[in-house]
C-alpha atoms as a PDB file:
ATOM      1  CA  UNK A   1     -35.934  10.383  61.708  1.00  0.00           C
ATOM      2  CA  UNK A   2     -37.344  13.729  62.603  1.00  0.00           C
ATOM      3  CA  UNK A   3     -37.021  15.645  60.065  1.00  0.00           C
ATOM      4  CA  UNK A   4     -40.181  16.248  57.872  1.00  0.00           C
ATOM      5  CA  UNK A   5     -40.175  15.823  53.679  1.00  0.00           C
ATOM      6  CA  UNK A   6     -40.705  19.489  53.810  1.00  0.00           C
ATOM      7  CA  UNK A   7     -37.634  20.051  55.901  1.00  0.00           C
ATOM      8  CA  UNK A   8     -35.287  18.498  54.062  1.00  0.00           C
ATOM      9  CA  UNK A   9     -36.231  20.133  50.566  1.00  0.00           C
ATOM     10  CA  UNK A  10     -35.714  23.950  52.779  1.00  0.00           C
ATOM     11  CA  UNK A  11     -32.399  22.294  53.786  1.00  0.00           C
ATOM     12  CA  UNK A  12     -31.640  21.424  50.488  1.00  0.00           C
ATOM     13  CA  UNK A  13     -32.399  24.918  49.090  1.00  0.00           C
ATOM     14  CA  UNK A  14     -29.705  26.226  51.600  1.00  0.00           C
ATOM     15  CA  UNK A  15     -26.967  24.321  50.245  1.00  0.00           C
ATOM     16  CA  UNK A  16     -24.245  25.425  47.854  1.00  0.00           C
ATOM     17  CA  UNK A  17     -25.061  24.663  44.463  1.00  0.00           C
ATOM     18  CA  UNK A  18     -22.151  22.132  44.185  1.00  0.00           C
ATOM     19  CA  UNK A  19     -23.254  20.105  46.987  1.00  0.00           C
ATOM     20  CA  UNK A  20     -27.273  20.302  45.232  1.00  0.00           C
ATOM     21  CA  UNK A  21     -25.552  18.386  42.287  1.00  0.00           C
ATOM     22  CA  UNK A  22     -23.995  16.198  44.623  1.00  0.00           C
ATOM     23  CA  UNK A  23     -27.262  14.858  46.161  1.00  0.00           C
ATOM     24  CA  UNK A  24     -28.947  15.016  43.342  1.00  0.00           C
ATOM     25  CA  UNK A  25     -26.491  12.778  41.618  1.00  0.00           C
ATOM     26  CA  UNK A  26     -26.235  10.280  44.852  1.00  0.00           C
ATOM     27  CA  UNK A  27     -30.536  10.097  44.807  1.00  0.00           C
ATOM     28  CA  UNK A  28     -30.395   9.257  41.086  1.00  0.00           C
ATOM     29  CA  UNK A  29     -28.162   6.463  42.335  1.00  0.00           C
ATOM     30  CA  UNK A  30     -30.361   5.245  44.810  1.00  0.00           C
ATOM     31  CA  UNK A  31     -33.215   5.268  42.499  1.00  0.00           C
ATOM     32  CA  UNK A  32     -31.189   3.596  39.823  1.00  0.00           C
ATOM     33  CA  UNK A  33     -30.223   0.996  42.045  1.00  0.00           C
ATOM     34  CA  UNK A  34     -33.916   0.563  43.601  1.00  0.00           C
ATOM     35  CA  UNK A  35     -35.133   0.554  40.226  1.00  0.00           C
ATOM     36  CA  UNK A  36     -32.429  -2.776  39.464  1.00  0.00           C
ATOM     37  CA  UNK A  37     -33.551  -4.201  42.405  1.00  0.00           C
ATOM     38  CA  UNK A  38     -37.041  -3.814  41.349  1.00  0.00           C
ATOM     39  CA  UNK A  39     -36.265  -5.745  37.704  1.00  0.00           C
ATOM     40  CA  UNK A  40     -34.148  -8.081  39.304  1.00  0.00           C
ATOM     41  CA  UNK A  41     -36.867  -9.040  41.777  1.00  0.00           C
ATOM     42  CA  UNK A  42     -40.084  -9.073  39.107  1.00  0.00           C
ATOM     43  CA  UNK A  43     -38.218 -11.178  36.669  1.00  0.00           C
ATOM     44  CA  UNK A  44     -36.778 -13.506  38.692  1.00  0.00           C
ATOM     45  CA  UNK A  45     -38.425 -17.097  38.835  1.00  0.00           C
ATOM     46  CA  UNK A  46     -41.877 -16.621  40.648  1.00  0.00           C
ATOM     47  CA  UNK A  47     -41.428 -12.886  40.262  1.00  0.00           C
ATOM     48  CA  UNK A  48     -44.376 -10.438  39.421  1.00  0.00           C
ATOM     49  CA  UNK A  49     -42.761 -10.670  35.668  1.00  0.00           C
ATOM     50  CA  UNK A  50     -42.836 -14.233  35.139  1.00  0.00           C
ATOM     51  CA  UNK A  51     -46.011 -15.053  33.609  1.00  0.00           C
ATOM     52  CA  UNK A  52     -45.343 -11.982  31.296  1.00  0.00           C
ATOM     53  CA  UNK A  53     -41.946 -14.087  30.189  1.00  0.00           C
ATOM     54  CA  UNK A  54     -43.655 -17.335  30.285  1.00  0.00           C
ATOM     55  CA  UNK A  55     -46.276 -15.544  27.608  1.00  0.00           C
ATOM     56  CA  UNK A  56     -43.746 -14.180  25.570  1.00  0.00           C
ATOM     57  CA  UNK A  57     -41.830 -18.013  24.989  1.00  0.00           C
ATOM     58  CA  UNK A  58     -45.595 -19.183  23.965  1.00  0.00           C
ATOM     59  CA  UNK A  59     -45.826 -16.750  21.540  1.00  0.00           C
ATOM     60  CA  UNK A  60     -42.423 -17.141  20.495  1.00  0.00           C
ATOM     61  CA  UNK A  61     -43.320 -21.572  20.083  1.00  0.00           C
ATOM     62  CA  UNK A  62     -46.339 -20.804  18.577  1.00  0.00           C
ATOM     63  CA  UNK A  63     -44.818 -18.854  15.661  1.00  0.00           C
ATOM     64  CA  UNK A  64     -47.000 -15.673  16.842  1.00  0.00           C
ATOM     65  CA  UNK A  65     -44.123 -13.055  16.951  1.00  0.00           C
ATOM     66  CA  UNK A  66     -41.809 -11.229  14.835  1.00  0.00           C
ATOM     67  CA  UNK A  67     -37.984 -10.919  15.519  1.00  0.00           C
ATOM     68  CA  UNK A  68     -37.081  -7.938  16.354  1.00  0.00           C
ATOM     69  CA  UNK A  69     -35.453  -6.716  13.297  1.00  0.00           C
ATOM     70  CA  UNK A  70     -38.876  -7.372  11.375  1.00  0.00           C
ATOM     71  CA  UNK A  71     -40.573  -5.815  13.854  1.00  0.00           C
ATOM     72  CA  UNK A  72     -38.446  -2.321  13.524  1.00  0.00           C
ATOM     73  CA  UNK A  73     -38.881  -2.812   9.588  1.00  0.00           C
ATOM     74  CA  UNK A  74     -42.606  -2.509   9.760  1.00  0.00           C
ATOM     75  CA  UNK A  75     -43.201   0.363  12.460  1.00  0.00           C
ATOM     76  CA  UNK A  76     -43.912   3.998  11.304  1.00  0.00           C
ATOM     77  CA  UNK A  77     -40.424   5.919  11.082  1.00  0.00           C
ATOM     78  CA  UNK A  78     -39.933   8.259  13.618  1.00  0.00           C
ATOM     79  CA  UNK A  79     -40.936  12.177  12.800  1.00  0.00           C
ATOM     80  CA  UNK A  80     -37.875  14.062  11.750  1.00  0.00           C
ATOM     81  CA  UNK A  81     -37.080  17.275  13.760  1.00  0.00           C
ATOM     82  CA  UNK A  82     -35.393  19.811  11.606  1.00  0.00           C
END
């Protein structure tokens, strides 16, 4: 590849604004789809997520957490704008 960061973003300002929401819509893909593969990866067995999971079922055996609807109950309501 030869073409710097730099020169693709002064590419990118030269093209019609239809095809800028073009790319821009195909890179959100990308990252949307790296991002997946990311999740998938991390919380797979042995993944970087696992011992987060494996935690989370202690807690949940030992009787330490809420479900999720008590949980909601008991937070501070979210500011009203308006």
């Amino acid at each position: 590849m030869g073409m710097t960061l730099e020169a693709i973003k002064q590419a990118i300002t030269k093209l019609p604004e239809e095809d800028q929401t073009t790319l821009a819509a195909w890179v959100a893909q990308q990252d949307a789809r790296a991002w997946d593969k990311r999740i998938e990866e991390d919380f797979s067995e042995g993944g970087a997520g696992t011992a987060l999971l494996e935690g989370w079922d202690a807690e949940i055996r030992a009787g330490e957490s809420v479900s999720l609807e008590e949980f909601l109950a008991h937070r501070p309501s979210a500011r009203k704008v308006g």
